[in-house]
Each structure stands twice: as structure tokens, then as C-alpha cells.
Protein backbone atom coordinates (compact mmCIF):
# COMPACT_ATOMS: atom_id res chain seq x y z
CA UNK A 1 12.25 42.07 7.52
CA UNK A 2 12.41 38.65 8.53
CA UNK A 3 12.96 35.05 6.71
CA UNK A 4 10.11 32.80 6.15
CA UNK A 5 10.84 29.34 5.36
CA UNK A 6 7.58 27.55 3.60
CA UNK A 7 7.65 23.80 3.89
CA UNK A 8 5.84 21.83 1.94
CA UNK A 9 5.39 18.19 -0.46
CA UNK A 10 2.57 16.47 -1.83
CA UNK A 11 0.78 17.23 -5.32
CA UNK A 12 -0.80 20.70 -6.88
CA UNK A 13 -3.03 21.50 -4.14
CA UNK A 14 -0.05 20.79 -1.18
CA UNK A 15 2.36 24.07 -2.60
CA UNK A 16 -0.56 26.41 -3.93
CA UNK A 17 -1.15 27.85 -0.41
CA UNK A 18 1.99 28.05 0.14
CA UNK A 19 2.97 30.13 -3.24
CA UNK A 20 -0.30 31.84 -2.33
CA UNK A 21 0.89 32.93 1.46
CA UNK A 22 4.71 33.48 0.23
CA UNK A 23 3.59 35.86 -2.45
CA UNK A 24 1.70 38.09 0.36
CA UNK A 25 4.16 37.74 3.04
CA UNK A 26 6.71 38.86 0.36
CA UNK A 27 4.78 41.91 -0.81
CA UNK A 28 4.96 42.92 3.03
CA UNK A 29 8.70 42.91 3.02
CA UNK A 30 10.22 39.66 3.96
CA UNK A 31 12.91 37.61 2.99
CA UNK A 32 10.71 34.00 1.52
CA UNK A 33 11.89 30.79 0.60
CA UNK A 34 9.73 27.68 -0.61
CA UNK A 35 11.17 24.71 0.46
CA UNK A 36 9.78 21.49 -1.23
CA UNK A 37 10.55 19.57 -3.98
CA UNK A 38 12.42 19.68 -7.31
CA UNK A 39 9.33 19.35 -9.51
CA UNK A 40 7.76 22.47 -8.22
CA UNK A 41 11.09 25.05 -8.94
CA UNK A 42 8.77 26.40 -11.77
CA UNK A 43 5.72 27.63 -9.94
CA UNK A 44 8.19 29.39 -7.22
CA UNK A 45 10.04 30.81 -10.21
CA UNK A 46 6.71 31.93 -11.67
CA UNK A 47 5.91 33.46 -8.14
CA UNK A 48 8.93 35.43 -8.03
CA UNK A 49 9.92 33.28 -4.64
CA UNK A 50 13.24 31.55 -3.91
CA UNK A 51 13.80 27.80 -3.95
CA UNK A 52 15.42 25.12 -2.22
CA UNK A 53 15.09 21.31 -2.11
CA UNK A 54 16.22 17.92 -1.22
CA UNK A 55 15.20 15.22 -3.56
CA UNK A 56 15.01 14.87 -7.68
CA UNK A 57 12.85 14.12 -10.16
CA UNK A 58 12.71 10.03 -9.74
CA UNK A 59 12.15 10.54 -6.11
CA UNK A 60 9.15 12.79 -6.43
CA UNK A 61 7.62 10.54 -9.73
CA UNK A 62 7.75 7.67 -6.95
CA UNK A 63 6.63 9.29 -4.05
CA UNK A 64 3.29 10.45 -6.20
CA UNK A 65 2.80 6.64 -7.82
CA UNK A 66 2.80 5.43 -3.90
CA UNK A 67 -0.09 7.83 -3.06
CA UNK A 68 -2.70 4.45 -3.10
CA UNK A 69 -0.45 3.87 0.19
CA UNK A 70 -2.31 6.52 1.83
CA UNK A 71 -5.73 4.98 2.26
CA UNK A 72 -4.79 2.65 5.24
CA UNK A 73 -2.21 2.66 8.34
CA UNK A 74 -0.52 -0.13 6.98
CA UNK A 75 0.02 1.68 4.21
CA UNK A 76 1.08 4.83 5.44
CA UNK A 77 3.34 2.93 7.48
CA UNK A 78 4.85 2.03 3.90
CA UNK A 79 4.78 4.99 2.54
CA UNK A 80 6.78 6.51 5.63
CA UNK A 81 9.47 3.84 5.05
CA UNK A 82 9.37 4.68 1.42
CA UNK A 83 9.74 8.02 1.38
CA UNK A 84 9.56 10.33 4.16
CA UNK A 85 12.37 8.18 6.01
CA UNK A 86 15.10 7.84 4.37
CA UNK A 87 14.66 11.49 2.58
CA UNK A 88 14.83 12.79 6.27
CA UNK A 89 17.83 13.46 6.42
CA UNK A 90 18.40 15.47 3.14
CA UNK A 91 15.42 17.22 4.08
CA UNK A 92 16.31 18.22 7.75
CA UNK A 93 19.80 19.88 6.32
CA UNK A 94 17.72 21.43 3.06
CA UNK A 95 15.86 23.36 6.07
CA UNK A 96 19.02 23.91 8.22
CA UNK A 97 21.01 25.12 6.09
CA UNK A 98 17.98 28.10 4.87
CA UNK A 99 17.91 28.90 8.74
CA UNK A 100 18.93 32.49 9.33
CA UNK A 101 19.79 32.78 13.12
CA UNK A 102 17.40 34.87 15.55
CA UNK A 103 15.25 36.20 12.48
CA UNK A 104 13.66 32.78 10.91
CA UNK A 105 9.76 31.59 10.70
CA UNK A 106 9.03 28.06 9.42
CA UNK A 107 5.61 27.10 8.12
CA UNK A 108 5.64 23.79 7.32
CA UNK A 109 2.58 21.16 5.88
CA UNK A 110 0.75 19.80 8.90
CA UNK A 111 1.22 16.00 7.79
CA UNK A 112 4.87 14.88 6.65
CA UNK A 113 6.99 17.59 8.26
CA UNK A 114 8.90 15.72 10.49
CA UNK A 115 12.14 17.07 9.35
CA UNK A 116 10.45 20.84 10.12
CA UNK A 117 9.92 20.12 13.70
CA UNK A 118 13.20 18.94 14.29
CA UNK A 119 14.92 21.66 13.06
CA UNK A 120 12.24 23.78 15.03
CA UNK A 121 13.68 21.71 17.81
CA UNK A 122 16.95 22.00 18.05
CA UNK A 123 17.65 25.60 16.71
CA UNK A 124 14.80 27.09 18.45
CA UNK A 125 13.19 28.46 15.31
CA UNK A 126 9.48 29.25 15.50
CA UNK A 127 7.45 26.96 13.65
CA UNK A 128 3.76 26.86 12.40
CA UNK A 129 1.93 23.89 11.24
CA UNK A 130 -0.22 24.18 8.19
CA UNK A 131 -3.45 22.37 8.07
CA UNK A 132 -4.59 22.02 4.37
CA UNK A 133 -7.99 20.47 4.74
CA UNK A 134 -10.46 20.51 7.02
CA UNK A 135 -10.59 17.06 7.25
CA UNK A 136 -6.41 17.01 9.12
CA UNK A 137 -7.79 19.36 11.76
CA UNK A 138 -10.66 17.56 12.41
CA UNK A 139 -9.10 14.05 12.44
CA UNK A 140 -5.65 15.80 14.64
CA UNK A 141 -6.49 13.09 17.44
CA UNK A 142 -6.43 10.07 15.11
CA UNK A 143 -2.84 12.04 13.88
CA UNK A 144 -1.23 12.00 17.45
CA UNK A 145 -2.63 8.75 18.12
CA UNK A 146 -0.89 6.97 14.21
CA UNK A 147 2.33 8.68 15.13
CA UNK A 148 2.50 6.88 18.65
CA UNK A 149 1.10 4.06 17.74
CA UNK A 150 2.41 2.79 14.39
CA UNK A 151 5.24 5.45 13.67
CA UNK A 152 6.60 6.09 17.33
CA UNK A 153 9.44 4.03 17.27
CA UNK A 154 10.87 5.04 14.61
CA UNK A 155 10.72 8.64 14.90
CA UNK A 156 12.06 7.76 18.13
CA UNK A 157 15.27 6.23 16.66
CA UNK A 158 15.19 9.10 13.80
CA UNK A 159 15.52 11.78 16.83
CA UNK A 160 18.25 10.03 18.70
CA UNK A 161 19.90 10.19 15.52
CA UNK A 162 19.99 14.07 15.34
CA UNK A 163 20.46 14.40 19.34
CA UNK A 164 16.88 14.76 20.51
CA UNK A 165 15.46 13.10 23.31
CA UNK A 166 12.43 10.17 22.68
CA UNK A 167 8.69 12.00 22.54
CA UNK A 168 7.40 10.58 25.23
CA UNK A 169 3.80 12.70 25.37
CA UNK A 170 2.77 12.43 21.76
CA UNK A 171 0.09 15.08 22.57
CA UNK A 172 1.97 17.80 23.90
CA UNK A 173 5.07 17.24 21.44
CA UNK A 174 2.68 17.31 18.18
CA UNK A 175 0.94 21.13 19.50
CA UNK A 176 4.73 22.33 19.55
CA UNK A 177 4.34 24.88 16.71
CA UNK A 178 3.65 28.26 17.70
CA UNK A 179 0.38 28.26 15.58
CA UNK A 180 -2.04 26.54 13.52
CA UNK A 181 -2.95 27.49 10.22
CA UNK A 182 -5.83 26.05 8.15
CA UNK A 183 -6.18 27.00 4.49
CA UNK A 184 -9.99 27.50 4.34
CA UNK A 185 -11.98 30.61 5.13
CA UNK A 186 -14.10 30.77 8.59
CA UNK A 187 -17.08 30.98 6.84
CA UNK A 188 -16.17 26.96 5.47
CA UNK A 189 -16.34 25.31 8.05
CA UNK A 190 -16.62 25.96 12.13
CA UNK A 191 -13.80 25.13 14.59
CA UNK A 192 -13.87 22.03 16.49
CA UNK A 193 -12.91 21.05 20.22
CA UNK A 194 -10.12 18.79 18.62
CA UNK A 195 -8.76 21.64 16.58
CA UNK A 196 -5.13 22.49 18.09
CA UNK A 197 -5.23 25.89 19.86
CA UNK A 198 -3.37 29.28 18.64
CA UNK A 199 -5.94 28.60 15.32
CA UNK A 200 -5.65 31.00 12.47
CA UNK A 201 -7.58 30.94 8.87
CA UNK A 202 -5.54 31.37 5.97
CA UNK A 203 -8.41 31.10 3.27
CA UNK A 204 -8.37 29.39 0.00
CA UNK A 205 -5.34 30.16 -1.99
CA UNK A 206 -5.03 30.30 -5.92
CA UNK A 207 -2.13 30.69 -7.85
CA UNK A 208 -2.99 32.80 -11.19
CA UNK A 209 1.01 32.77 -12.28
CA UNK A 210 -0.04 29.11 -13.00
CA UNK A 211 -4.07 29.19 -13.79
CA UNK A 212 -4.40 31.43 -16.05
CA UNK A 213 -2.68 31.98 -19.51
CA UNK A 214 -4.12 31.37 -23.52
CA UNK A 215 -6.03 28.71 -23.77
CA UNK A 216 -4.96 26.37 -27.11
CA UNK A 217 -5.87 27.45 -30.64
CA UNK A 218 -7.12 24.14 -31.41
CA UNK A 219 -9.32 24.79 -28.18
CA UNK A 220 -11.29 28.03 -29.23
CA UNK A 221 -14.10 26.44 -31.09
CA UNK A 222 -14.56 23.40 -29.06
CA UNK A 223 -15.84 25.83 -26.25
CA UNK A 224 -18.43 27.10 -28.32
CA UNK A 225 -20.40 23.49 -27.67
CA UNK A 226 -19.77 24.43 -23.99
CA UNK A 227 -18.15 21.49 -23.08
CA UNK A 228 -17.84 19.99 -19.47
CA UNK A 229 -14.65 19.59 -18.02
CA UNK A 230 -13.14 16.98 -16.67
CA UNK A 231 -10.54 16.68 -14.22
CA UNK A 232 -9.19 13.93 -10.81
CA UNK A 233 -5.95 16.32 -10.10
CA UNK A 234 -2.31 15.98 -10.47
CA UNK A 235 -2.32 12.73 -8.61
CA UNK A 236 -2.07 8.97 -9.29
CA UNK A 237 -4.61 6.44 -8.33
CA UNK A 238 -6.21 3.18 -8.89
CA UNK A 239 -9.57 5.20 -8.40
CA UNK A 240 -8.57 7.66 -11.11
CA UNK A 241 -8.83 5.69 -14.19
CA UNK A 242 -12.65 4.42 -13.14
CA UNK A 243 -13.12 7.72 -12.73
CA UNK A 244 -12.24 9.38 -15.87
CA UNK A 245 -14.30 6.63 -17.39
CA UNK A 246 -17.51 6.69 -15.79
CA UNK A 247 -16.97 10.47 -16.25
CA UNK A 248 -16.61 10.73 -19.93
CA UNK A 249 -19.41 7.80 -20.13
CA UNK A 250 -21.73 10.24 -18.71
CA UNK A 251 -20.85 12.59 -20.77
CA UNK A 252 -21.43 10.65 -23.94
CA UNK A 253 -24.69 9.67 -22.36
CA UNK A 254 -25.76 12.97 -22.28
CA UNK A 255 -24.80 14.42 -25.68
CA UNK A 256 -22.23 16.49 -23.42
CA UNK A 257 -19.55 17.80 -25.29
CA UNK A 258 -16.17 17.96 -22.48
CA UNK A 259 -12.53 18.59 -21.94
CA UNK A 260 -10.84 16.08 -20.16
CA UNK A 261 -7.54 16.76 -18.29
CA UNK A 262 -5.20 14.59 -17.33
CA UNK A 263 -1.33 14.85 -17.26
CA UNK A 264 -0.81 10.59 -17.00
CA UNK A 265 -1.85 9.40 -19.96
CA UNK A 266 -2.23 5.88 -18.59
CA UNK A 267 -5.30 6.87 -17.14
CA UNK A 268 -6.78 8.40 -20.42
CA UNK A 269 -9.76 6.17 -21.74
CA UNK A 270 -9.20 4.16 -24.80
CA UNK A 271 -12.41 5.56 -26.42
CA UNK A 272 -11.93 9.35 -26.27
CA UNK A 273 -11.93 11.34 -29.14
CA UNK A 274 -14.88 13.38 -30.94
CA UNK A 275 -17.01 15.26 -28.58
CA UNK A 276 -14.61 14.54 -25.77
CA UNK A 277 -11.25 16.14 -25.78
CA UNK A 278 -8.18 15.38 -23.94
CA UNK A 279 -5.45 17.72 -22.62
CA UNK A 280 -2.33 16.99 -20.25
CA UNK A 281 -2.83 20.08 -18.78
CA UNK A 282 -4.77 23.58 -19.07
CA UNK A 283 -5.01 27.26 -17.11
CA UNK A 284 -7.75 26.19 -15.02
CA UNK A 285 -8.84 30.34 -15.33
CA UNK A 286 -8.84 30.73 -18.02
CA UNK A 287 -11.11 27.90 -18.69
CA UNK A 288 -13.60 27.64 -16.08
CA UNK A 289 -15.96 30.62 -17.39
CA UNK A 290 -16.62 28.46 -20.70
CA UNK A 291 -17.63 25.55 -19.01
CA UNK A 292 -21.31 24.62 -17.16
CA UNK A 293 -19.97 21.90 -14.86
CA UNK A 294 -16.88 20.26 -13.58
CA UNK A 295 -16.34 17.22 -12.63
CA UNK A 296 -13.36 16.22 -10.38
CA UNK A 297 -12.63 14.51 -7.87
CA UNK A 298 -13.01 16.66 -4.56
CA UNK A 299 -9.20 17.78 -4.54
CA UNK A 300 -8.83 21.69 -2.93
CA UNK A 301 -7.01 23.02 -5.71
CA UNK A 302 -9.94 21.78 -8.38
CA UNK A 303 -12.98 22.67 -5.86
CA UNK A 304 -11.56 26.35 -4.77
CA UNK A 305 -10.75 27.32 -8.85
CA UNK A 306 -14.49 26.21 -9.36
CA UNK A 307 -15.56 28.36 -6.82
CA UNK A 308 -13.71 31.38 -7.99
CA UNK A 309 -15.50 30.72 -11.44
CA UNK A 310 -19.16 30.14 -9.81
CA UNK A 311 -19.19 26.86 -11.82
CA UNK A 312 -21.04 24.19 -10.11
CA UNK A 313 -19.37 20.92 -9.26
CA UNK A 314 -20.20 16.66 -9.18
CA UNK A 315 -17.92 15.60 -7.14
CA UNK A 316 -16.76 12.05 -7.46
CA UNK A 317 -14.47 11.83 -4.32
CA UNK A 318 -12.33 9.24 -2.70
CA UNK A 319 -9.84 9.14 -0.06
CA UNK A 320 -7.74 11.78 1.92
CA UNK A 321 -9.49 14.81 2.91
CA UNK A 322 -11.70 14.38 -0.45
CA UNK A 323 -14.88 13.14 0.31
CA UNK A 324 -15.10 15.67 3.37
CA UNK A 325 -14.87 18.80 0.97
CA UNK A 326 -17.23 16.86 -1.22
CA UNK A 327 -20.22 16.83 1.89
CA UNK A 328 -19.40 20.45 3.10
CA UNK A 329 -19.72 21.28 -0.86
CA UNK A 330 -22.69 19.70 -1.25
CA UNK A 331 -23.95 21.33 1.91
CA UNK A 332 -23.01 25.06 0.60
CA UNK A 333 -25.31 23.71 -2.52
CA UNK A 334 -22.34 24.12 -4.73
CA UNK A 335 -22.30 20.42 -6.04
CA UNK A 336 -23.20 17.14 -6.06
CA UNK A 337 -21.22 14.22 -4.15
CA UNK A 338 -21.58 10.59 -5.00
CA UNK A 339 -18.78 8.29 -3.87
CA UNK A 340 -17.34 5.21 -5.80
CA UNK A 341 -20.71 2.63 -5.41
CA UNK A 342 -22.52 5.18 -7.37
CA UNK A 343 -20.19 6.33 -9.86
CA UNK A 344 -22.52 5.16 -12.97
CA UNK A 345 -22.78 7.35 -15.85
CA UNK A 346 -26.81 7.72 -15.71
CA UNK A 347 -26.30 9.10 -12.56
CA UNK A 348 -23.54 11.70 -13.00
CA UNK A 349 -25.66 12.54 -16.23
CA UNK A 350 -28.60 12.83 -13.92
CA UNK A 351 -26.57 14.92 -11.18
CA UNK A 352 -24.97 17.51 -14.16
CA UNK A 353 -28.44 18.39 -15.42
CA UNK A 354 -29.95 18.90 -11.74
CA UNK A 355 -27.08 21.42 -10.71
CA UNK A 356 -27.07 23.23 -14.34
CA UNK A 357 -31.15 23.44 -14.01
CA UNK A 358 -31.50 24.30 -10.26
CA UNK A 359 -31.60 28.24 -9.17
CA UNK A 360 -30.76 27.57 -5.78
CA UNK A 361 -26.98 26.58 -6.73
CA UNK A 362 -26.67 29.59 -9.36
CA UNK A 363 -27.16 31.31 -6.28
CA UNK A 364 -25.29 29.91 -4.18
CA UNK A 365 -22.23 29.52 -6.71
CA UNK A 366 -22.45 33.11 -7.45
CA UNK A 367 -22.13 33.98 -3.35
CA UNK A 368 -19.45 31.68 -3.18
CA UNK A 369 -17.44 33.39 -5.82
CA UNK A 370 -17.79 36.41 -4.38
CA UNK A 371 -17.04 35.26 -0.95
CA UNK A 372 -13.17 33.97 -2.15
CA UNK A 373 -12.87 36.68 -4.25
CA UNK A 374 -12.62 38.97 -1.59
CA UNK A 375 -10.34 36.38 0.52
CA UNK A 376 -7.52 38.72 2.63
CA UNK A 377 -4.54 37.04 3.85
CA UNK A 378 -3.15 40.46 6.04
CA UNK A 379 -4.43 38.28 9.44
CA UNK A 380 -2.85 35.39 8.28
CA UNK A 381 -0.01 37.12 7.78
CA UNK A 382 -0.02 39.08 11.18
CA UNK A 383 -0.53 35.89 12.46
CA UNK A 384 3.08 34.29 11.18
CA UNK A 385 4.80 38.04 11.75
CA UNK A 386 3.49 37.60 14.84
CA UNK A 387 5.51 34.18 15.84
């Protein structure tokens, strides 16, 4: 039996792989920890996996308002003065202190684990990186080339700070981890010549300790009217509150009945009520069979549960890895993707009643479902064993 250290941060869809790999490599007999932070205790609780972190409550609520940061490399720049700086240090001894001499595996999230690859560094402890989307493997180039270019000198001075020499080929030092993971079946998307080597596919992961449960008893008869639902993620953007109201516009439109979810209230339209329900939050499964659409906002977590459910999907993406799971959804034939210039409501009216009436995406929802159904992480987790 050996330890496993999983190290992750971001929102929802950053930890569910995670849980979702822990909870197999656990099954198979080894000692796991989640490392990551405070806010997500519960779900590792609910997984039956042991928790560490570094940072509290205000930290994280900050760190997920700054996420707007994210779009630009001036931003990210920001951002990595904001938060992933000065919490390095916490984090790096968080890690250390979970290391278990001669019999330790770290997986740590591909972007934002600096602290991970130091202490992979100087205790010699096998690390794997963790691509979550599709879209960080494919754009790995334009990764080594921001952390040279706009971060370099000061991970340069955070390294001389722990005793490790300056990175002085960013390409070689950032295809240090033993392996590669990517959190997508093979059948998703094909491997490109700027994909790291030592590749593995994890699959899509879902967490039903978290997704599924009893839906509300004020809930029950609105699904009768079989209501859309409505959801942009756990996250916190500008983008999010045009979203949710160009969404439940469309909705009204249409004579659509839907349940929108939304845990910041801030971003709640002034005008819902009647045929359009809000909730903070909701199992996901337990949901999705009642409803004929979704609507979201191309996040993993909100895509993959769709595709468990065979529910077809408009997509109204923007930024991160979003709007490249929205095109290879769209190319599947499980949804429809229109980006911010054509967020109006006749249109995402128009685009629900295409998907609901077309045979071609019952089809192909109903292959998809079956295809992650029968997702099997034993490879992936010969694949970290094997480190």
C-alpha cells in the first residue's frame, strides 16, 4: 500500500476528478489524501478520503471572485500575485508535511501546482500532472512559454527561496512529472503532437456522494411541467449574470418552464419567479432525468453530469477551457454552442427546440451516456501505481 497525495484548487469541476480517482485508488488499497482547500473538507468527508489544507474560508471566497483575472496574461499575472504567491508557502509545507518517505505519489492539477513540483523537487517524490481539459494539453506550449515569459522571475526568486536552483529550460523543467494525466476518455478527443509524453486517460469523473440525494418537496410538482434547467457553475463572473439572463429570457420566450441554479445570489435576475425557479444548489442526478435541456455554460463538471443523463445541452461558453468543450460537444451532436455575440433569447429558444426535436442528438446523447457509464479508471490507476 502506498500514499497518494491528490493536489488540487479551483471550483467544482477542479476536485471532482480528483474525489473521483482517490475513491478508486482507495478501493485498491492505498493510503489517500486530498490536498486542497478548506471549502472542499465536505466532499472528501463525503468520499470517505482524508484531508489537508493550507488556506481558509476568506482566502478561497477571494481567490474564486478574482477568476475574471484569468481571461488575459496580465491578468493571470495578477492573479498569481494574488493568490498563488504568497499562499506558496503554506501550501508547499501542507504537502511536505503529508509526504511519507520512499512510499509517496503526488498528483497534482496541471495549472497552479507550483508548490507540488517543488516538493517533487527536493524530496524526490514522484509526481504526476493532471490535465483537466482538453483545452491545457492542447495549449501546454503557450503554458511553458507564460511561465518563462511573464512568471519566470518570480518563480525564480520563489525557488531560491526553498534552495532550488533557477529553471533555466522552461521546457524540460515543466515535463518533470513522471506522467500526464488528462481527465477525458480517448474516445473525446485525439492526442496531439504538443501533448506532454508518458500520456494516460483518466476519463470523466462524477462524484454521486455529492450529485445525487432528494430532490426538494417544494420541487416535486414543478418537474411535472418539465422544466429546463439552468446552470453557469460554481464560479464567479462578469459573464455569468448576462448569462443567467439571456437564459431565463429564452425561457420565458418559449413558454419554458426551468430551474435555475445558482449559489451567488448576486447573479440571480431581478425578474424570476413563476415559471422559473431558483435554487442555490441541487443533486445534479437526481435532477437531470426530469429535465429536456440544460443550459450551462460549458464547465466539465455541468457537461459530463449531462452526459451521464443523455440530456442534450446549449452551451453558452466563455473563457478557460469552456468554449473548447462547447465545439467538441457540438461536434459529438450533443449540443448547441453559441458564444457571447449571440447570446439572445430568440436564439437559445431557437437552439432548445432544434436539439429537443432532432433524432440525430437522441442518438447520439443516448451513446454518449452509455459510453461514460461504462468509464474504468483500473489503467489510470495502474498508471499512478505504476510511478
Amino acid at each position: 500500500m502506498s500514499r497518494v497525495l491528490l493536489i488540487t484548487k479551483g471550483t467544482y469541476g477542479d476536485i471532482v476528478p480528483f474525489v473521483v480517482l482517490g475513491s478508486a485508488l482507495k478501493a485498491r488499497g492505498h493510503d489517500v489524501i486530498l490536498i486542497s482547500q478548506c471549502h472542499y473538507a465536505p466532499m472528501a468527508k463525503r468520499a470517505g478520503l482524508e484531508f489537508d489544507s493550507w488556506d481558509t474560508e476568506e482566502q478561497y471566497a477571494a481567490f474564486v471572485a478574482d477568476f475574471d483575472l484569468l481571461q488575459t496574461p496580465a491578468g493571470m499575472r495578477r492573479f498569481a500575485h494574488s493568490h498563488e504567491f504568497p499562499q506558496l508557502q503554506a501550501e508547499y509545507r501542507t504537502i511536505e508535511r503529508q509526504i511519507r518517505p520512499a512510499d509517496t505519489v503526488m498528483l497534482a492539477r496541471h495549472i497552479g501546482s507550483l508548490a507540488a513540483q517543488f516538493v517533487s523537487e527536493r524530496t524526490n517524490t514522484p509526481l504526476g500532472s493532471v490535465f483537466i481539459a482538453v483545452s491545457q494539453a492542447e495549449c501546454f506550449p503557450v503554458f511553458v512559454a507564460f511561465q518563462q515569459q511573464i512568471l519566470g522571475e518570480e518563480i525564480n526568486e520563489r525557488r531560491r527561496a526553498f534552495g532550488l536552483p533557477n529553471v533555466t529550460n522552461w521546457e524540460v523543467w515543466s515535463k518533470l512529472p513522471r506522467r500526464f494525466f488528462g481527465c477525458w476518455p480517448a474516445w473525446f478527443a485525439s492526442p496531439s503532437p504538443v501533448w506532454p509524453d508518458r500520456f494516460t486517460n483518466v476519463g470523466f469523473g462524477h462524484d454521486e456522494c455529492v450529485e445525487t440525494g432528494a430532490l426538494p418537496p417544494d420541487l416535486l410538482d414543478f418537474i411535472r411541467e418539465n422544466p429546463v434547467l439552468i446552470s453557469a457553475g460554481t464560479g464567479l463572473s462578469q459573464h455569468s449574470r448576462k448569462f443567467y439572463a439571456a437564459a431565463a429570457d429564452a425561457c420565458r420566450l418559449s413558454g419554458t418552464a426551468a430551474i435555475l441554479v445558482c449559489r451567488h445570489e448576486q447573479l440571480v435576475p431581478h425578474q424570476i419567479g413563476g415559471s422559473i425557479r431558483w435554487f442555490k444548489e441541487l443533486p445534479f442526478a437526481s435532477l437531470m432525468p426530469h429535465v429536456p435541456v440544460v443550459i450551462h455554460h460549458g464547465g466539465t463538471g455541468t457537461f459530463v453530469r449531462a452526459m451521464r443523463g443523455g440530456v442534450p445541452q446549449v452551451i453558452l461558453a466563455w473563457g478557460a477551457d469552456r468554449p473548447d468543450n462547447a465545439r467538441r460537444l457540438e461536434e459529438l451532436r450533443l449540443a448547441a454552442h453559441l458564444p457571447p455575440p449571440r447570446w439572445r433569447p430568440e436564439e437559445i429558444a431557437a437552439a432548445m427546440a432544434k436539439l429537443q426535436s432532432s433524432r440525430e442528438v437522441a442518438v447520439a446523447c443516448r451513446q454518449a451516456r452509455e459510453a461514460v457509464m461504462s468509464n474504468d479508471l483500473a489503467e489510470a490507476c495502474k498508471a499512478v501505481e505504476s510511478m
